[in-house]
Each structure stands twice: as structure tokens, then as C-alpha cells.
Protein backbone atom coordinates (compact mmCIF):
# COMPACT_ATOMS: atom_id res chain seq x y z
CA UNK A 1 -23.66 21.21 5.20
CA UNK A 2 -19.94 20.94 6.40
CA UNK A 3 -21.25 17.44 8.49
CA UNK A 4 -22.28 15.99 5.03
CA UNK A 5 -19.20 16.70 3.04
CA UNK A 6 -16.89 15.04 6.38
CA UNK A 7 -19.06 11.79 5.91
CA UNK A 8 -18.80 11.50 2.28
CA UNK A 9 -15.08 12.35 3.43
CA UNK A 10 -14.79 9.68 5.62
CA UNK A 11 -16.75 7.32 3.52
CA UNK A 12 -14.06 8.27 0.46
CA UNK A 13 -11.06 7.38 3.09
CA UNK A 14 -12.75 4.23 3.88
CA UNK A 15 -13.97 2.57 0.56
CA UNK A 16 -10.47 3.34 -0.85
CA UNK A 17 -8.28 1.91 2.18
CA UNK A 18 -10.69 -1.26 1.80
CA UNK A 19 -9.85 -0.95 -2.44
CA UNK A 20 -6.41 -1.38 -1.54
CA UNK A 21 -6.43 -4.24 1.27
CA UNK A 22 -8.46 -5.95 -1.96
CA UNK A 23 -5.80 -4.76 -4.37
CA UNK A 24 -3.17 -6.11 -2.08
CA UNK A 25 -4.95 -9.54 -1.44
CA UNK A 26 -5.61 -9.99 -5.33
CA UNK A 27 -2.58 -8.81 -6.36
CA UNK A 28 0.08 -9.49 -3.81
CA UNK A 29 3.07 -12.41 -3.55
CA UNK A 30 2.44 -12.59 0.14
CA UNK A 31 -0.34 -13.05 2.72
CA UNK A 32 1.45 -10.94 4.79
CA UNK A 33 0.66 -7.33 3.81
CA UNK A 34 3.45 -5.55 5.79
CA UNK A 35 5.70 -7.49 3.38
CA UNK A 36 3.42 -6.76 0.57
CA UNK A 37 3.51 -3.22 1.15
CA UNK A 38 7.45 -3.71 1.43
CA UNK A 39 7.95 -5.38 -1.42
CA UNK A 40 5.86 -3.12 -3.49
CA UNK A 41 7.58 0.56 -2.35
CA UNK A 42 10.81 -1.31 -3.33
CA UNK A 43 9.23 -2.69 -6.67
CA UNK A 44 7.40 0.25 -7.32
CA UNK A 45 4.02 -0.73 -7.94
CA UNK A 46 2.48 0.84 -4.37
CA UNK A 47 1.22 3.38 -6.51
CA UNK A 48 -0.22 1.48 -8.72
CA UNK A 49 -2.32 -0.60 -5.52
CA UNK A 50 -3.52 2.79 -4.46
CA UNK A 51 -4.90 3.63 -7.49
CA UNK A 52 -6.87 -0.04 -7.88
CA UNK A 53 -8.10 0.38 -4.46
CA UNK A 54 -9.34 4.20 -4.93
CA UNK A 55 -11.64 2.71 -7.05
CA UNK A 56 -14.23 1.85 -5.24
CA UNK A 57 -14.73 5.54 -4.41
CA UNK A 58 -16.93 5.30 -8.46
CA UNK A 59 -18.94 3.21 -6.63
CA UNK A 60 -19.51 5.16 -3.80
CA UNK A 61 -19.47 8.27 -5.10
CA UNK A 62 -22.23 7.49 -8.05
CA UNK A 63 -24.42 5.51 -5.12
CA UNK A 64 -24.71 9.34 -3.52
CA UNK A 65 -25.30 10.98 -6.51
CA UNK A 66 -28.43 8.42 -6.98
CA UNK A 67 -29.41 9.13 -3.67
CA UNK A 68 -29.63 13.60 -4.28
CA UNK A 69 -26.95 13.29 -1.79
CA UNK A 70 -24.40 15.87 -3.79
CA UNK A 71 -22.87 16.51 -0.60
CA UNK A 72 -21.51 13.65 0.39
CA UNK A 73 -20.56 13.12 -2.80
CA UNK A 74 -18.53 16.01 -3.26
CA UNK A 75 -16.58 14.53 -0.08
CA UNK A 76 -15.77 11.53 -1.79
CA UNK A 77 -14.34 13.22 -4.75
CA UNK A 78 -12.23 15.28 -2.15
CA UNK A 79 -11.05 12.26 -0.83
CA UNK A 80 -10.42 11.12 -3.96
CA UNK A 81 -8.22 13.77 -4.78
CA UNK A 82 -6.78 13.56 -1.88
CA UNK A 83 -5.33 9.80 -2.51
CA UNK A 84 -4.25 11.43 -6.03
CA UNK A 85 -2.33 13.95 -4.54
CA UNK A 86 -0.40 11.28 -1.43
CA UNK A 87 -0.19 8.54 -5.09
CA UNK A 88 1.63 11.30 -7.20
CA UNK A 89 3.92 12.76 -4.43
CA UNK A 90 4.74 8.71 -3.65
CA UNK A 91 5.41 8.27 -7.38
CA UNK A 92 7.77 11.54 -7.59
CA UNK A 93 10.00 11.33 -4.66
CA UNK A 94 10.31 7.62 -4.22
């Protein structure tokens, strides 16, 4: 039980780290994405790049649901609210 939750954990982690390396590639001045990353905790709009990229959790999230795998997808929606919770406390003390 605990095994499936870490995977759809992990899997949550994952899909939204990938979400933002898109979000930064689409969306970023710079191929670079140190200087990306940089330029957007000095701009302000990191939170807003975590937020695109925890999008693809829907995806994953719904695909375990389809699958009776409730589990898993209960990890992803920790992991989920786990980027909302690092995204807000970015957004409040930055």
C-alpha cells in the first residue's frame, strides 16, 4: 500500500520537474537554464514556471485513475501539493 503511494510519489516529482524543464525551454530568453532560472527568481515569474510544469501531474494523475490505480494516484496529488506548498512559500518570502 505505502510502495504504491511512493511511486505515484515519485512519478508526481518527476512529470512536474520534466513540466518545468518544458516550461523553461518554451518560455525562457535563454538556452541556458541556470540563467533562466536566474533571471526568473529575479523577475519573478519562477513561480509561475513551476506551476506550468506541475501540470503534467493532470495527466498523470487521471492516466492512474483510468488504470483503478487510486493509489498511485493519491501520490501524485501529494506531490502535487507538495510543489504548491515549495511555489507559495517561493512566492511569499522572495
Amino acid at each position: 500500500m505505502k510502495k504504491e503511494i511512493l511511486i505515484g510519489f515519485a512519478v508526481g516529482l518527476i512529470s512536474a520537474s520534466f513540466g518545468l524543464i518544458i516550461a523553461i525551454q518554451i518560455f525562457g530568453k535563454s538556452d541556458d537554464w541556470g540563467e533562466v532560472i536566474r533571471q526568473s527568481i529575479s523577475e519573478g515569474f519562477l513561480t509561475k514556471l513551476m506551476s506550468i510544469g506541475a501540470l503534467l501531474n493532470l495527466g498523470a494523475f487521471f492516466l492512474f485513475l483510468k488504470k483503478n490505480q487510486d493509489l498511485r494516484a493519491r501520490g501524485v496529488l501529494i506531490a502535487t501539493l507538495l510543489v504548491f506548498i515549495i511555489t507559495m512559500v517561493i512566492k511569499f518570502f522572495n
